[in-house]
Protein backbone atom coordinates (compact mmCIF):
# COMPACT_ATOMS: atom_id res chain seq x y z
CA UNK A 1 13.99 104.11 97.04
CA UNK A 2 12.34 107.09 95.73
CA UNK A 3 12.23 107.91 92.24
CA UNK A 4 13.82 111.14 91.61
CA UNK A 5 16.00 112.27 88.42
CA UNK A 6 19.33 111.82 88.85
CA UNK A 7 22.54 114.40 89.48
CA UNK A 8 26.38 112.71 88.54
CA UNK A 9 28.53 114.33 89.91
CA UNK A 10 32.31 114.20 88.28
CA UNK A 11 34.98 112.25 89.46
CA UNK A 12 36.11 113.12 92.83
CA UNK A 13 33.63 115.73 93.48
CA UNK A 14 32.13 113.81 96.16
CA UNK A 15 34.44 114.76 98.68
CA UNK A 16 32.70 117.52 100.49
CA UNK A 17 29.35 115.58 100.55
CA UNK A 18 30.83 112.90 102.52
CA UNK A 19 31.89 115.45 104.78
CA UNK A 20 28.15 116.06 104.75
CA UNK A 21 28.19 119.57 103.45
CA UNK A 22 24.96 120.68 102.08
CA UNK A 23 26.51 122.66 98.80
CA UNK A 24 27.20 120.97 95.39
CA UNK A 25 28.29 123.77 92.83
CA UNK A 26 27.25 123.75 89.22
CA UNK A 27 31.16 122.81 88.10
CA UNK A 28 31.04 119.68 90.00
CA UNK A 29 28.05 117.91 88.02
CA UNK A 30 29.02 115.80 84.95
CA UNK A 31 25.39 115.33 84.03
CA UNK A 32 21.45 115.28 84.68
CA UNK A 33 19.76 112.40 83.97
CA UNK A 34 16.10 113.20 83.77
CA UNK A 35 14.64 116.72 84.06
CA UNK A 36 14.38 118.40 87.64
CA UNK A 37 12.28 121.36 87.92
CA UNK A 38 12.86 124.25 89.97
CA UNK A 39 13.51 123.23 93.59
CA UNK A 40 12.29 119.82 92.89
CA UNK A 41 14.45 116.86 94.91
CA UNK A 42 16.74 115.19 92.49
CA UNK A 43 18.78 112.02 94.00
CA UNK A 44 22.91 112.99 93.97
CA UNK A 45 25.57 110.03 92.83
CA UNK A 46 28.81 109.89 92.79
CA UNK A 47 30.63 109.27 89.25
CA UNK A 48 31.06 105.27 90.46
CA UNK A 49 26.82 105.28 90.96
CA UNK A 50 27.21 105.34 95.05
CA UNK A 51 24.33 107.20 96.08
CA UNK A 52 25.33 110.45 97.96
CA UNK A 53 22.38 112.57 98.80
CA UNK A 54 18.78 113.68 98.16
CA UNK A 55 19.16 117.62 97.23
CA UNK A 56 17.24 120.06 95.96
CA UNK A 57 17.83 121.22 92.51
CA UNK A 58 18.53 125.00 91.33
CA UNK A 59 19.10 125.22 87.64
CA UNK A 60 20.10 129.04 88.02
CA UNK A 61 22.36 129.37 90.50
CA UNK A 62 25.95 128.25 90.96
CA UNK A 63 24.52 126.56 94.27
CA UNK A 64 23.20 124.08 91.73
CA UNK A 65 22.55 121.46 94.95
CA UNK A 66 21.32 122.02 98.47
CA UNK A 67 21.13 119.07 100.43
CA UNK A 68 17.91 117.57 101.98
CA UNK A 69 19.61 114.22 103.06
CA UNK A 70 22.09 111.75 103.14
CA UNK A 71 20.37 109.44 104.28
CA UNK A 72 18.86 107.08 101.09
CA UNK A 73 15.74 105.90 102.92
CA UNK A 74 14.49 108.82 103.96
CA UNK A 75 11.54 110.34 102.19
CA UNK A 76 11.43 114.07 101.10
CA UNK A 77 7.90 115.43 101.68
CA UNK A 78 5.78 116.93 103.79
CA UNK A 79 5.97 115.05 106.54
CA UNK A 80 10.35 115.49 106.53
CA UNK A 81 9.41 119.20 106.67
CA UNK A 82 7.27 118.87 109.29
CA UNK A 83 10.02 117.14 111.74
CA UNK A 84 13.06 119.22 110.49
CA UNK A 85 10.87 122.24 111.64
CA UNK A 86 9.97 120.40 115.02
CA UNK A 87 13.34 119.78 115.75
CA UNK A 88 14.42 123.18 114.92
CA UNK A 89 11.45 124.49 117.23
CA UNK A 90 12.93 122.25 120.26
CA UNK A 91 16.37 123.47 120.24
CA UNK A 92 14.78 126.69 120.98
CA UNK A 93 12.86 125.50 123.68
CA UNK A 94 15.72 123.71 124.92
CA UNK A 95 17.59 127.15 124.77
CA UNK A 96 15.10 128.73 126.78
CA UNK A 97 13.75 131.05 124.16
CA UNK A 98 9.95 130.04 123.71
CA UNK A 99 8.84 132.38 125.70
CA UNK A 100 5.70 133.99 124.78
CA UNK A 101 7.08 137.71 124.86
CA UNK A 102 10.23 137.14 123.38
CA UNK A 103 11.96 136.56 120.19
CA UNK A 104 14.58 134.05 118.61
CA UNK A 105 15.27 132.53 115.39
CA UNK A 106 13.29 128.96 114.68
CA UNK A 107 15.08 127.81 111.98
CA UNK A 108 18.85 128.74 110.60
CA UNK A 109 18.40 127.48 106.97
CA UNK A 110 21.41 124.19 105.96
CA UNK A 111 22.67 124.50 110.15
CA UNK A 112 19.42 123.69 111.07
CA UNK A 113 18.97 121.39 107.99
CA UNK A 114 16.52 123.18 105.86
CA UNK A 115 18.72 124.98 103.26
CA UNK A 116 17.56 127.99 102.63
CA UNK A 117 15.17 129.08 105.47
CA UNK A 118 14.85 131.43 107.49
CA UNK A 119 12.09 131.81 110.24
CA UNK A 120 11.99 134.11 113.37
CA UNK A 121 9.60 134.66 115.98
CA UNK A 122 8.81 137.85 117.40
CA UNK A 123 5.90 137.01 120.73
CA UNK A 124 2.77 135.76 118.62
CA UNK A 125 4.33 136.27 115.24
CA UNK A 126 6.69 134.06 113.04
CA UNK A 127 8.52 135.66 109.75
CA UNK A 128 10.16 133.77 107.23
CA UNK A 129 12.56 134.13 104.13
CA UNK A 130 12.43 131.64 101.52
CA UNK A 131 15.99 131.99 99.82
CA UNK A 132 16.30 129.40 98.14
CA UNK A 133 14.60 127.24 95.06
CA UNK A 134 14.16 124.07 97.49
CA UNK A 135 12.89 126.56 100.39
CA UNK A 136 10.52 127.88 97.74
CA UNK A 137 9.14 124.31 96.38
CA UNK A 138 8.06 123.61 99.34
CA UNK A 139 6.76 127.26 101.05
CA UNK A 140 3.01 125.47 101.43
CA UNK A 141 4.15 122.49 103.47
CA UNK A 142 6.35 124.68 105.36
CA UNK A 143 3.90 127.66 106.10
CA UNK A 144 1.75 124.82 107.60
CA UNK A 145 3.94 123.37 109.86
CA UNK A 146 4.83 126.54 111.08
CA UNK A 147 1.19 127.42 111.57
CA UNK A 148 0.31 123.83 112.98
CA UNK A 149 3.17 123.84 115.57
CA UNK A 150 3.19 127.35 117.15
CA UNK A 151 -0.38 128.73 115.86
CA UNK A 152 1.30 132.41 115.77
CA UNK A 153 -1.19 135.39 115.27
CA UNK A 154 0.66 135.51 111.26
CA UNK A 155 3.08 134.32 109.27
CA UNK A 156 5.01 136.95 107.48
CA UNK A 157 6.81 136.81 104.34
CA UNK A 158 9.95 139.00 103.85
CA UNK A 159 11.45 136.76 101.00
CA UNK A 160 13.26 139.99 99.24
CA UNK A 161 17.05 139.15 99.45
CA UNK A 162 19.00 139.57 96.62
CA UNK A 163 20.18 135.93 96.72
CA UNK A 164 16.25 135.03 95.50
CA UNK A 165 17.63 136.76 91.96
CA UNK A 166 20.79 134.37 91.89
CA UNK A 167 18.21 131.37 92.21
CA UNK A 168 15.93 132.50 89.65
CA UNK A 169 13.30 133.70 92.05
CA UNK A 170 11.50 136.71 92.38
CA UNK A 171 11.14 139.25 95.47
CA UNK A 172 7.91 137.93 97.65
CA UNK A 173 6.90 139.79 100.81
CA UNK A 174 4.01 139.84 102.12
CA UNK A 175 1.18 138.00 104.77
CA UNK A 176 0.97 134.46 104.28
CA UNK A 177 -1.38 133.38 107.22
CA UNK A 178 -3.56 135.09 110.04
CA UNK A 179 -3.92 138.66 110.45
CA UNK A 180 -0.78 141.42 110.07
CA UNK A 181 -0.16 143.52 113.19
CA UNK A 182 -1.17 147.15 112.78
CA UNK A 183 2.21 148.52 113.69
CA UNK A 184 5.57 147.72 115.23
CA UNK A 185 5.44 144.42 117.55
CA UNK A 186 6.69 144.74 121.32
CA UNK A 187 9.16 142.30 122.54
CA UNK A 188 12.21 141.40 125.09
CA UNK A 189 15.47 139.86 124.70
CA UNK A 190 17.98 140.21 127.46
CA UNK A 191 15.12 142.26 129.66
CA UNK A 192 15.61 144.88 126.98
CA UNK A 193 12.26 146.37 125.82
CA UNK A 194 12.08 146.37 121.87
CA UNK A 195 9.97 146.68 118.63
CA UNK A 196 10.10 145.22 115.40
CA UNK A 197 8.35 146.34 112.24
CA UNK A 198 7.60 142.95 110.18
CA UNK A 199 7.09 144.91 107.12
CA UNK A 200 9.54 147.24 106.90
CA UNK A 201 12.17 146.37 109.16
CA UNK A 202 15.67 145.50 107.95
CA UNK A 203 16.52 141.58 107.24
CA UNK A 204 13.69 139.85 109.16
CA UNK A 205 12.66 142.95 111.59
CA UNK A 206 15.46 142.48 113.65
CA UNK A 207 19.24 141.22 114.49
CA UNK A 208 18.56 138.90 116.85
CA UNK A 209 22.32 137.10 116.30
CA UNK A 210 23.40 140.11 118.95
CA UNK A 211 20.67 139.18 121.04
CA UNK A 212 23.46 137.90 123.67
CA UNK A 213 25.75 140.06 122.87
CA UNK A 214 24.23 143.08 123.89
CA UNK A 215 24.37 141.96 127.69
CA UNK A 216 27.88 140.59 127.35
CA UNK A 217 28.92 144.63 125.88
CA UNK A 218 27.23 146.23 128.06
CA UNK A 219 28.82 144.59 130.99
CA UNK A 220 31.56 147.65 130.27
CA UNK A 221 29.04 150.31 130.25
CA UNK A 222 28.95 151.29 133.91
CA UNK A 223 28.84 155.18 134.47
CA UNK A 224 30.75 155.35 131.11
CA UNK A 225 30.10 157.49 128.36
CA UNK A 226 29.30 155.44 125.32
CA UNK A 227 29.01 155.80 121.57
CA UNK A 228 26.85 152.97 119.21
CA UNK A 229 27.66 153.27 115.66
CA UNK A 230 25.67 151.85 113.14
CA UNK A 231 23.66 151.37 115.82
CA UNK A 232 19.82 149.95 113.61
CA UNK A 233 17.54 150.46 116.70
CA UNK A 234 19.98 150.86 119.31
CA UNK A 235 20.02 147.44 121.10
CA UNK A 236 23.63 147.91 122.44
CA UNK A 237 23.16 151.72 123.68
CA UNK A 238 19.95 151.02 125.41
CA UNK A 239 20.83 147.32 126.91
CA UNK A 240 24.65 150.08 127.91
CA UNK A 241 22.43 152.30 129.51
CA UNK A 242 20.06 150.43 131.15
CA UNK A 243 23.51 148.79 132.72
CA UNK A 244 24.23 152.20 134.13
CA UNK A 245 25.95 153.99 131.02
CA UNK A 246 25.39 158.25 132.35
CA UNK A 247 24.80 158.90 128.10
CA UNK A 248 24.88 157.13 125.05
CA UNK A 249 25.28 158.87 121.16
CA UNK A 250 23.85 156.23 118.63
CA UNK A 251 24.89 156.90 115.03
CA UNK A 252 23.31 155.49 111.80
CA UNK A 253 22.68 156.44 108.02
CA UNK A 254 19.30 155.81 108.36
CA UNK A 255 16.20 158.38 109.84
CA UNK A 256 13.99 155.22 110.31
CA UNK A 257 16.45 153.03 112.29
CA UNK A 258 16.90 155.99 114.49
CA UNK A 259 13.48 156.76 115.15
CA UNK A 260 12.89 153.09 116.11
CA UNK A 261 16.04 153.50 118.26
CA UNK A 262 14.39 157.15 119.83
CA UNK A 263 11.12 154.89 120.46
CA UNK A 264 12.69 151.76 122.00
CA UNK A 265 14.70 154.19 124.40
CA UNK A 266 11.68 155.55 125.59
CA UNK A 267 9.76 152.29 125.97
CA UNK A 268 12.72 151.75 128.29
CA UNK A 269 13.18 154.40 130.47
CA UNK A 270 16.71 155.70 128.92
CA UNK A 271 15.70 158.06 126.21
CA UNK A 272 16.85 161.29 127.91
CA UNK A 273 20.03 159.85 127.83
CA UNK A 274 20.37 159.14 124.31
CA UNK A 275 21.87 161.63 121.61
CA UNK A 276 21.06 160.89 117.86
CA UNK A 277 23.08 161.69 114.97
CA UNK A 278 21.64 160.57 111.46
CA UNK A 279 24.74 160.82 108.95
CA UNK A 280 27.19 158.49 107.78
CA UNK A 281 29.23 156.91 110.32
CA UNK A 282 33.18 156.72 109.05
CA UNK A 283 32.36 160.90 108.57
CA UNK A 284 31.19 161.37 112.25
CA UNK A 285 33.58 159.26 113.93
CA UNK A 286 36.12 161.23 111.85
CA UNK A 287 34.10 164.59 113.47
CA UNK A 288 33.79 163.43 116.78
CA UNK A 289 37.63 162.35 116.80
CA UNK A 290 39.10 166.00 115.37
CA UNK A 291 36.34 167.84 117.49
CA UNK A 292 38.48 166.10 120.80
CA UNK A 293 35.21 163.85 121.88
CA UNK A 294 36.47 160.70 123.84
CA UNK A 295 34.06 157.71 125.41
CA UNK A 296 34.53 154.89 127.71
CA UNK A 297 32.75 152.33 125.78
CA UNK A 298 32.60 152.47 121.60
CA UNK A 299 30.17 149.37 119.67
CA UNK A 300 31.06 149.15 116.36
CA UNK A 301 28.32 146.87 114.66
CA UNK A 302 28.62 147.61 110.99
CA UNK A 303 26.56 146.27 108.27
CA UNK A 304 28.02 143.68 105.97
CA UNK A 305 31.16 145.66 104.46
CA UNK A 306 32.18 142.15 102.32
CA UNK A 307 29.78 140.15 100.13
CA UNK A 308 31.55 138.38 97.95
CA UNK A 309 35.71 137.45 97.74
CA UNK A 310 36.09 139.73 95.11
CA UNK A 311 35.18 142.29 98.33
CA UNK A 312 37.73 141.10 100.37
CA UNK A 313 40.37 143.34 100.15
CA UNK A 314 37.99 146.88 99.98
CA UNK A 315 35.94 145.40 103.07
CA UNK A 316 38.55 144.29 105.11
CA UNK A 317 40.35 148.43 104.57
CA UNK A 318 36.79 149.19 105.69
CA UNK A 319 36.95 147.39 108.96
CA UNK A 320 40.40 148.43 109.50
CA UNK A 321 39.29 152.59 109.10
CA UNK A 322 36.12 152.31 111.37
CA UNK A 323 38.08 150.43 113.73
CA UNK A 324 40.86 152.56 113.79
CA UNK A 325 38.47 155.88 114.27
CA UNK A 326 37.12 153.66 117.27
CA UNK A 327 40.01 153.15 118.99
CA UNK A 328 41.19 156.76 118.65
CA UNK A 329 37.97 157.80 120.33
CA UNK A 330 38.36 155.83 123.87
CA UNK A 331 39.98 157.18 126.67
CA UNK A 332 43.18 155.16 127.79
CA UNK A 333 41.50 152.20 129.97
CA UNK A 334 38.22 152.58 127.58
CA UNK A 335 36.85 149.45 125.42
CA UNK A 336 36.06 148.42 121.93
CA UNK A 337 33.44 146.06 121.02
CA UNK A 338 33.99 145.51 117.17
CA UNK A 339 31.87 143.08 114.89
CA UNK A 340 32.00 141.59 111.60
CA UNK A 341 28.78 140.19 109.94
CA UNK A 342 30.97 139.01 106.77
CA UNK A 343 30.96 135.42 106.10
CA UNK A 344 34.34 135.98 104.34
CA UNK A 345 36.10 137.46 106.49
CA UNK A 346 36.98 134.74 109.21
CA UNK A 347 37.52 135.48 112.80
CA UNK A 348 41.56 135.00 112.41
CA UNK A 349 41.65 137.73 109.73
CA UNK A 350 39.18 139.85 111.69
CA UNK A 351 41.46 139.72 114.62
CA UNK A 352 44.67 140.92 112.38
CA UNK A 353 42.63 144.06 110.96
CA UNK A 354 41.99 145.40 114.28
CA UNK A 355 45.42 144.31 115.39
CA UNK A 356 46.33 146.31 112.29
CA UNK A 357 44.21 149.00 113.58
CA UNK A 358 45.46 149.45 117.34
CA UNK A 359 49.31 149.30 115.09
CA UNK A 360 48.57 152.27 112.96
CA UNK A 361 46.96 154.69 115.54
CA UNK A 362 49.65 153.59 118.24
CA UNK A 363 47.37 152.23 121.13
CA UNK A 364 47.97 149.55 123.24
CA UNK A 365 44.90 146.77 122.98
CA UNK A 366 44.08 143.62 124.61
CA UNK A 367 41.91 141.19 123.81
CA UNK A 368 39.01 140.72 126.54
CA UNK A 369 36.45 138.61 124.98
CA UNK A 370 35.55 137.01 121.93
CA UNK A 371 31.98 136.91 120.91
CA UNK A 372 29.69 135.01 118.17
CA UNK A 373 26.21 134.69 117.32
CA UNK A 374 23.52 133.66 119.70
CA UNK A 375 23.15 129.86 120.19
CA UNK A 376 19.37 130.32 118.20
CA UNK A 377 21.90 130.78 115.13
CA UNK A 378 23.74 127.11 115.45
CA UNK A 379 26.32 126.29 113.00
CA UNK A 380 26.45 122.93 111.69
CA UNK A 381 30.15 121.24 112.29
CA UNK A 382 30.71 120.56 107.98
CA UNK A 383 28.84 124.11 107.30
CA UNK A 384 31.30 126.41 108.96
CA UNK A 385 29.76 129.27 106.86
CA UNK A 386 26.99 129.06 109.50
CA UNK A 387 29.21 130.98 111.70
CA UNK A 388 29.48 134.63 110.16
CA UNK A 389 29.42 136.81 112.86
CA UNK A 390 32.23 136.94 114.80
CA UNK A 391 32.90 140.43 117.50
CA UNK A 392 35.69 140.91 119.97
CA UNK A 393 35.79 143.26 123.08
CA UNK A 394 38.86 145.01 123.27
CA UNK A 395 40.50 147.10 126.15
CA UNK A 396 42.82 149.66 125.32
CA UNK A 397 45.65 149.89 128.10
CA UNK A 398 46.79 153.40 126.70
């Protein structure tokens, strides 16, 4: 047994660890025996001394526990990092998505049992985010076995989410092995053509959760007239046209997402079919609607509009206005693919909004698919908040 300071947890607190969930909040420890630094493994008992977990500790954050282990012989150290990561690395080359020009996240933080990071490849490159105080103890042994099992050109930091400030960290980013590209990296997902900009892209570089979904949308594209709001670099118009889409108008609040979007067209072949508008979206749609525009196929992939519960209600009458603009702008027989990113808002509310939606403008709407993240994002059966994203493709009959 190793000897790590101890965490008692109150009585009946347990309950979600046996469930082997990887969270402990600060209001369900009685007491600390012993003095934990930041990140450091502590060993978790229940209130009747029955050992629970091995976790690591974050004095600053209400996610005062992130679980390591349950299992009491098993020793937290380099060597566990080095096989969490290598079993991480073989779902992905189980999935199919080693290969050496595309992209895919390694590791999905507590799904892929390494709470708190985040690592993705893009071809010869590997980024991380280190998010949380037991990702951060042990960056070194992780940067290795990164660099030791995939020997990537770098290792790229991008550790600058505000959730580092919640667990007492500061913002890193930043090269933490080989040599940093000179400029946006080339890469394919779903035989699109695309670029990624370590440094200064959003997140890690890219949203490779739709990295699925683009194919699956654009499956409704043919000789259609489509419209991408917030559309980052324009996966969905691009993989639309590229299914035979005649034009595509991408729409985002951001100059540098477009011109990624405007050069990823091009790499592909469809930029003289693109249109780029760089204002807010709710006020274009809202323009495009009252000017009489109509399109065959509408993507709706907004950022996150809910961060917290207190959000819930002011997010969710966000969803509902984009997504009734959206549905106003199809021609009868024309279809809605419409995404949420928020964690709290859970598929069966997401499905009411837009039902709310179709209600309220008077169309007609079925239901045609329903859509998740890719399978590099696995969710972990007791850590449903693995599975945030959650889209559905929608067909309005009139």
């Amino acid at each position: 047994m190793q000897n790590y300071p101890e965490v008692i947890l109150k009585p009946g607190r347990e309950r979600s660890l046996r469930r082997r969930h990887a969270w402990i909040f600060s209001g369900a420890i009685e007491r600390v025996d012993g003095q934990p630094g930041i990140g450091s493994t502590v060993r978790l008992i229940s209130n009747s001394r029955e050992f629970l977990a091995y976790a690591a500790y974050s004095p600053s954050s209400q996610i005062r526990l992130r679980a390591w282990s349950f299992d009491e012989n098993e020793m937290i150290n380099d060597a566990f990092m080095r096989e969490r990561i290598a079993r991480s690395i073989e779902l992905r080359r189980q999935l199919g998505m080693l290969n050496a020009d595309g992209a895919c996240r390694l590791i999905f933080s507590e799904s892929d049992g390494l709470p708190g990071l985040i690592a993705d490849r893009y071809g010869e490159y590997v980024i991380c985010q280190f998010l949380s105080a037991g990702a951060e103890f042990w960056r070194d042994a992780i940067v290795a076995a990164l660099q030791e099992r995939l020997t990537p050109r770098a290792i790229w930091e991008r550790s600058d989410a505000s959730i580092r400030r919640k667990e007492g960290l500061d913002s890193r980013r930043g090269l933490l092995s080989g040599t940093a590209p000179s400029g946006p990296i080339e890469f394919t997902t779903g035989g699109i053509r695309q670029l990624v900009d370590l440094e200064h892209g959003q997140k890690t570089g890219g949203y490779l959760d739709q990295s699925v979904n683009h194919a699956r949308v654009a499956a409704y594209a043919s000789n259609g007239r489509v419209l991408d709001a917030y559309s980052y670099s324009g996966g969905f118009a691009i993989a639309a046209l590229l299914r035979g889409a005649t034009e595509a108008t991408l729409i985002d609040s951001s100059a540098d997402a477009l011109r990624l979007a405007s050069q990823q067209a091009d790499l592909n072949g469809v930029g003289d079919r693109c249109r780029y508008t760089n204002v807010g979206v709710p006020e274009e749609l809202r323009r495009l609607r009252d000017s009489g525009q109509r399109f065959d196929l509408v993507i709706l992939d907004p950022p996150k509009f809910v961060s917290s519960a207190e959000q819930v209600k002011s997010g969710c009458r966000g969803y509902k206005d984009i997504n009734m603009l959206g549905l106003q702008l199809l021609r009868p027989g024309g279809v809605l693919a419409t995404f949420s990113c928020s964690g709290h808002v859970s598929g069966d509310l997401f499905q009411k909004i837009v039902a709310g939606a179709a209600m309220d403008v008077k169309r007609d709407v079925q239901i045609i698919e329903r859509l998740s993240q890719a399978p590099d994002h696995p969710v972990a059966l007791p850590f449903p908040e693995a599975e945030y994203l959650k889209g559905l493709i929608l067909r309005v009959v009139s």
